[in-house]
Protein backbone atom coordinates (compact mmCIF):
# COMPACT_ATOMS: atom_id res chain seq x y z
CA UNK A 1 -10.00 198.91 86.72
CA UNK A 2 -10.39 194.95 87.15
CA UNK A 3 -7.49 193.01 85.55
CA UNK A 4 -9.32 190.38 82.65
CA UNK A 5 -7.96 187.11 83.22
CA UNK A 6 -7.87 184.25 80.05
CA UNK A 7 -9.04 180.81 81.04
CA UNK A 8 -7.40 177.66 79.18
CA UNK A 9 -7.93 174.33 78.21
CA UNK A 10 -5.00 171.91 78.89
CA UNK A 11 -5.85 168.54 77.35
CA UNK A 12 -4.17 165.42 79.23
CA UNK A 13 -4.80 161.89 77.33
CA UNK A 14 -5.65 159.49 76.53
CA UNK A 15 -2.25 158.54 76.16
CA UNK A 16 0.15 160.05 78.46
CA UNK A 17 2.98 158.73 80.40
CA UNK A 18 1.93 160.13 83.86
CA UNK A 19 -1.61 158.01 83.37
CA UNK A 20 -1.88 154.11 83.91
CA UNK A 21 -4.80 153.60 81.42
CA UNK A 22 -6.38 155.44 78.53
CA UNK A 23 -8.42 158.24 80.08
CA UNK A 24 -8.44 161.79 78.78
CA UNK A 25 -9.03 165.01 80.62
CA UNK A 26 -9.46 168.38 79.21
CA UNK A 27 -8.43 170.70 82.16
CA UNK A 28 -10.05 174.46 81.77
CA UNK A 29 -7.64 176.18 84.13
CA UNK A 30 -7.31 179.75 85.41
CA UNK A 31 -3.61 180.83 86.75
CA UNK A 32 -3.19 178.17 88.82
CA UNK A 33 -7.10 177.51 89.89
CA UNK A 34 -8.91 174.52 87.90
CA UNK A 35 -11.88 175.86 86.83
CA UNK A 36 -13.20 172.68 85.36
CA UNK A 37 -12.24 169.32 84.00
CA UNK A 38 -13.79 167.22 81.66
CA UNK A 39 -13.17 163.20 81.97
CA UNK A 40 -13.66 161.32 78.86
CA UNK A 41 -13.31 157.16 79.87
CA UNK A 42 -13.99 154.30 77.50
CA UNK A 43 -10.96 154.53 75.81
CA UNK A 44 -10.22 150.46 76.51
CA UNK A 45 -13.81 149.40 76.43
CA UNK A 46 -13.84 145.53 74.53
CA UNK A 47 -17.23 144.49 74.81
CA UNK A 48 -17.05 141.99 77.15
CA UNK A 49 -20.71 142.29 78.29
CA UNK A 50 -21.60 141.10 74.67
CA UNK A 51 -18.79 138.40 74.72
CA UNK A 52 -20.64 137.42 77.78
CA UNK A 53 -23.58 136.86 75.82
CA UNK A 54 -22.40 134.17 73.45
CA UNK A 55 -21.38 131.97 76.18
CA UNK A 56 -22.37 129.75 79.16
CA UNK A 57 -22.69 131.19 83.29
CA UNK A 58 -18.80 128.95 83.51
CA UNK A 59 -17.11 130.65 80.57
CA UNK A 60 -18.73 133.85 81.30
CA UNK A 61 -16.82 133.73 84.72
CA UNK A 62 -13.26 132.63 82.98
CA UNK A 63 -13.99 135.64 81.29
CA UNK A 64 -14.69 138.33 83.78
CA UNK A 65 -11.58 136.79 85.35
CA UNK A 66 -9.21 138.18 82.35
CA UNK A 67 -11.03 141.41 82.66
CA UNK A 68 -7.41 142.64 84.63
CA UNK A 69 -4.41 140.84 85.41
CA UNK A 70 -4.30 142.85 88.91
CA UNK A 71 -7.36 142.05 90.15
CA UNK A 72 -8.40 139.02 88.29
CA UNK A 73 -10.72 138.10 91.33
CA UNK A 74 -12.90 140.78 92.30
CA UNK A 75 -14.49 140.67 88.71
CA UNK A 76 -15.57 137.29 88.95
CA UNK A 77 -16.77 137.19 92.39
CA UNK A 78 -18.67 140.19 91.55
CA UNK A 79 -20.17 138.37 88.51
CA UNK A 80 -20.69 135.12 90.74
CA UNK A 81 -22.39 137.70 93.87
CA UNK A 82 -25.16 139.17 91.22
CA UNK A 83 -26.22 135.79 90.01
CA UNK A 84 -26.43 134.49 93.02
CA UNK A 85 -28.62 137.55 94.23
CA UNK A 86 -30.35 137.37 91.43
CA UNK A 87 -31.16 133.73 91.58
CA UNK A 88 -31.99 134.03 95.22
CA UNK A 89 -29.45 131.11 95.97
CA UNK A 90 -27.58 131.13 99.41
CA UNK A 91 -24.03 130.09 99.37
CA UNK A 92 -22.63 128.49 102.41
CA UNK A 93 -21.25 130.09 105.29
CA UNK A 94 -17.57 128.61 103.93
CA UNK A 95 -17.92 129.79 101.07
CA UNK A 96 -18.22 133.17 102.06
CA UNK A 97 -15.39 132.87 104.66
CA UNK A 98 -13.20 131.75 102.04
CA UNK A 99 -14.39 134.68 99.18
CA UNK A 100 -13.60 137.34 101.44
CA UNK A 101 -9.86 135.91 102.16
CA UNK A 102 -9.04 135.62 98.62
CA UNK A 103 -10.48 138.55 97.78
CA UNK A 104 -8.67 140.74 100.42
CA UNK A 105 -5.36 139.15 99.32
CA UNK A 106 -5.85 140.21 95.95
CA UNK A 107 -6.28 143.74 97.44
CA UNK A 108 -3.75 143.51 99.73
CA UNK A 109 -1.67 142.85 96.24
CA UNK A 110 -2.72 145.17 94.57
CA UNK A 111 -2.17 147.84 97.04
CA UNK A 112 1.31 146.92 97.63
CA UNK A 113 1.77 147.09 93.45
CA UNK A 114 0.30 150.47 93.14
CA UNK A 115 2.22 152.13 96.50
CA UNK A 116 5.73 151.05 94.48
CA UNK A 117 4.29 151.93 91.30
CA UNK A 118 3.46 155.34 93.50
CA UNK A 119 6.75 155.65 95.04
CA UNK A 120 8.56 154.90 91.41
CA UNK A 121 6.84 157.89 89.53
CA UNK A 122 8.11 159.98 92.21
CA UNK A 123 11.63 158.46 92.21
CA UNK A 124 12.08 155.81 94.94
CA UNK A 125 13.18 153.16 92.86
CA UNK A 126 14.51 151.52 96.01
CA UNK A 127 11.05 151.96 97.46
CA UNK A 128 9.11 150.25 94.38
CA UNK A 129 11.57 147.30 94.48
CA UNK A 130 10.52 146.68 98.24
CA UNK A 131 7.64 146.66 97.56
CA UNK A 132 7.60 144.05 94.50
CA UNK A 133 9.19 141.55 96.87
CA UNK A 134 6.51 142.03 99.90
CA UNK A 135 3.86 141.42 97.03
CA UNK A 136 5.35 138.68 95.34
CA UNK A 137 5.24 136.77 98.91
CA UNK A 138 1.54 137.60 98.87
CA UNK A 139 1.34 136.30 95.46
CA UNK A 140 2.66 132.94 96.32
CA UNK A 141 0.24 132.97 99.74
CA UNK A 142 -2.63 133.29 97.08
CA UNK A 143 -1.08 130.50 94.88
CA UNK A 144 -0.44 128.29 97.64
CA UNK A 145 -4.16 128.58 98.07
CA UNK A 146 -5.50 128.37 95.15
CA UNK A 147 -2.78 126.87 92.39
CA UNK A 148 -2.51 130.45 90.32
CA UNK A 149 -0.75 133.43 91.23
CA UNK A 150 -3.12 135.37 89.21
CA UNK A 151 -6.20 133.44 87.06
CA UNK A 152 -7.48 131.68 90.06
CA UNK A 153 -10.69 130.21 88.69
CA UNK A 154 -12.10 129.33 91.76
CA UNK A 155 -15.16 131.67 92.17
């Protein structure tokens, strides 16, 4: 005689404390085996690819640059990158020198933020303090350099 065992759905989301942004997941567990999990994203979606239609390749860029506070220069660079691909134009060596410093600052940043943010949901307070003031010299290395700590506008 085989024991039956009853699968069920635990639904997590969109809103949940434990989860930085609106996502929802519908786990389909068994005991304590996942079975499957369904990810439903989209939750914070605000058209900005049609914004990006009503306006000009400079405002378009301002734009992708408020697409996150965190990482307010990846987005635009990215933007900036596919054009450029696109348009088959060749930016100068400089230029790329000085994309990839800003840009691994920003990570650098945002690692740092999410490590404390890490540390704080699993108690170290202390540790997520720490960390704020490593970042916040990074932040002022990246403002030094370009005159923002986070809307840089200088893709």
């Amino acid at each position: 005689m085989t024991a039956s065992r009853t699968t069920y759905q635990i639904p997590i989301g969109p809103i949940h404390p434990a989860l930085k942004e609106p996502v929802n997941f519908h786990f389909e567990i068994d005991g304590e085996k996942i079975i499957n999990v369904d990810i439903h994203l989209g939750h914070v979606h605000r058209s900005i690819e049609w914004a990006g239609t009503k306006r000009n390749f400079i405002q378009v860029l301002y734009l992708a640059e408020r697409i996150c506070g965190i990482c307010s220069y990846c987005h635009p660079m990215s933007l900036a990158l596919a054009v450029e691909h696109a348009a088959h134009i060749q930016v100068p060596e400089r230029a790329e020198y000085l994309r990839v410093v800003h840009a691994e600052l920003e990570r650098i940043a945002s690692h740092i933020l999410w490590a404390g943010v890490a540390a704080h949901e699993i108690g170290f307070d202390s540790v997520l303090f720490l960390t704020w003031q490593v970042r916040e010299s990074v932040l002022d290395l990246i403002e030094y350099l370009t005159g923002n700590r986070i809307t840089k506008g200088i893709t």
